[in-house]
Structures are given as structure tokens and as C-alpha cells.
Protein backbone atom coordinates (compact mmCIF):
# COMPACT_ATOMS: atom_id res chain seq x y z
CA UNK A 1 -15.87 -22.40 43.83
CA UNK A 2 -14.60 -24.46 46.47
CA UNK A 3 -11.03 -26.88 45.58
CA UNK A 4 -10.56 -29.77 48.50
CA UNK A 5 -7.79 -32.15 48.54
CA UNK A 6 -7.70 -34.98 50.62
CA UNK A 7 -5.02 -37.16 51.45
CA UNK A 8 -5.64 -40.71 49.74
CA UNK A 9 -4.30 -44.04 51.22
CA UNK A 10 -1.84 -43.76 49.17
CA UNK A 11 -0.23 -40.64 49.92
CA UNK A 12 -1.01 -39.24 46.47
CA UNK A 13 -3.56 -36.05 46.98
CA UNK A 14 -6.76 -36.20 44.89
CA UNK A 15 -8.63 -32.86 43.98
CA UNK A 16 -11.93 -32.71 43.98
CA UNK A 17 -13.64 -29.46 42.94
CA UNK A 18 -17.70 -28.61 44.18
CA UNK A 19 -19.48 -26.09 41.74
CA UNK A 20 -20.28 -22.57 43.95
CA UNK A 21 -23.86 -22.92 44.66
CA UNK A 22 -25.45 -20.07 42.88
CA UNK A 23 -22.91 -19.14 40.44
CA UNK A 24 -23.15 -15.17 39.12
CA UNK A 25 -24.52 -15.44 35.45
CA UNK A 26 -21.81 -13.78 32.90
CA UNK A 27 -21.97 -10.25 31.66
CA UNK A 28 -24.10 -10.39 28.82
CA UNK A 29 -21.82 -8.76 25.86
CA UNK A 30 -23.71 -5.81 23.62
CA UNK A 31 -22.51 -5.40 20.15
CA UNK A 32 -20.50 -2.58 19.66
CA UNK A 33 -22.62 0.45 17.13
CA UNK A 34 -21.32 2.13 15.16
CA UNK A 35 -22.07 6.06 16.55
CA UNK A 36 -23.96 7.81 14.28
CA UNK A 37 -22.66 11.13 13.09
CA UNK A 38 -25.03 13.91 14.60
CA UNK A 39 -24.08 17.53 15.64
CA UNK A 40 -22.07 16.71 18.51
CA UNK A 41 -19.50 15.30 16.06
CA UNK A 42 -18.76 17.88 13.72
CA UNK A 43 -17.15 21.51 14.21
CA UNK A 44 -18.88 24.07 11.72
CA UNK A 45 -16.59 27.21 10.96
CA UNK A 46 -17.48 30.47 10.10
CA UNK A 47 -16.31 31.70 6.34
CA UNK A 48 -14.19 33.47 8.58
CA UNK A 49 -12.30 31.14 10.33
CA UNK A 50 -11.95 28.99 7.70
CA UNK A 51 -10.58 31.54 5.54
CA UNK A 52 -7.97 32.32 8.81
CA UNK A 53 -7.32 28.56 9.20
CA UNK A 54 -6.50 28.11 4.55
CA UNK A 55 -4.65 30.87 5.30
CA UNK A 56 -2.39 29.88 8.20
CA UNK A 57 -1.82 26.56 6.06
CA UNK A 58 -0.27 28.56 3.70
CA UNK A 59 -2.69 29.01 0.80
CA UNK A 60 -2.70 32.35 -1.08
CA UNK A 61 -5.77 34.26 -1.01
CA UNK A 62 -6.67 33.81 -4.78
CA UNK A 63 -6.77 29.21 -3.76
CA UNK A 64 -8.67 30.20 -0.47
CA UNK A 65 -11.53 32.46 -2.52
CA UNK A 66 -11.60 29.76 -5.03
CA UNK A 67 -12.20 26.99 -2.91
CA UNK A 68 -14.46 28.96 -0.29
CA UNK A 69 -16.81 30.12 -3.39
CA UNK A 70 -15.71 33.88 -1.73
CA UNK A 71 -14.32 37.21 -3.62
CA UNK A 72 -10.70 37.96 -3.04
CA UNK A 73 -12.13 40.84 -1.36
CA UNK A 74 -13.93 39.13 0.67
CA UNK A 75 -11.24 37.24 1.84
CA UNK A 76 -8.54 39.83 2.21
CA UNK A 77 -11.30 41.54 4.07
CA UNK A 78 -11.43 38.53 6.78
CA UNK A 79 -7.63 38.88 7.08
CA UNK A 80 -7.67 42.32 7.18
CA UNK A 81 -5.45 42.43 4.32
CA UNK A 82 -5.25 45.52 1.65
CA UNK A 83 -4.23 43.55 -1.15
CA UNK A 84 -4.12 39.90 -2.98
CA UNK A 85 -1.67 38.64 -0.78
């Protein structure tokens, strides 16, 4: 685009404004999707580390077997543990 201004007789400037020849079109805009979930998204854990990460939050073994569907054995077992601690 292209802005001219001429002096008028008057002293007053006039603007006149010529259209750019071949004008570049405008972006087309793409609606935004919503990503579907696949693998790439999600983290799977082991029994294992899960069990390591309940426990770090400060569960007790008994609340981590119970919510893991594991035996308390099992899980003292991941944490190396002797007893129900």
C-alpha cells in the first residue's frame, strides 16, 4: 500500500491512498482440535513404581495394597521392606 499527499491550493494536504496491486491473501485460520489422547500422552507405571511413588506420598503399606489390588507382601516386597510398615 502506497499513502501520497499532495499539497492542495489551499495549503491543506489531502491523502489519498492506492490499493497494493496484488495484495497477499490472509492466512487462512484452522480450528484449533482438540488432541486426542493416544499413547504418547500417558505414562504407564510398573506395580512397582507405583507402589514406590504411594509410598513416597506417604501412604502406609496396608492403603497402597488396598488400592493397588496387591498383598502387603507384595508390596513390602517392592520396598524391600520386612514388615507392614
Amino acid at each position: 500500500m502506497s499513502i501520497n499527499i499532495p499539497s492542495v491550493g489551499s495549503g491543506a494536504p489531502v491523502a489519498t491512498v492506492s490499493p497494493v496491486a496484488n495484495p497477499a491473501p490472509a492466512p487462512q485460520v484452522q480450528p484449533v482440535q482438540q488432541a486426542a489422547r493416544s499413547s504418547g500422552d500417558t505414562v504407564h507405571l510398573t506395580s512397582a513404581q507405583q507402589v514406590y511413588q504411594l509410598y513416597n506420598q506417604g501412604q502406609k503399606v496396608s492403603e497402597i495394597a488396598s488400592s493397588l489390588s496387591l498383598s502387603v507382601a507384595t508390596v513390602n516386597s517392592y520396598l524391600n521392606l520386612s514388615s507392614g510398615g
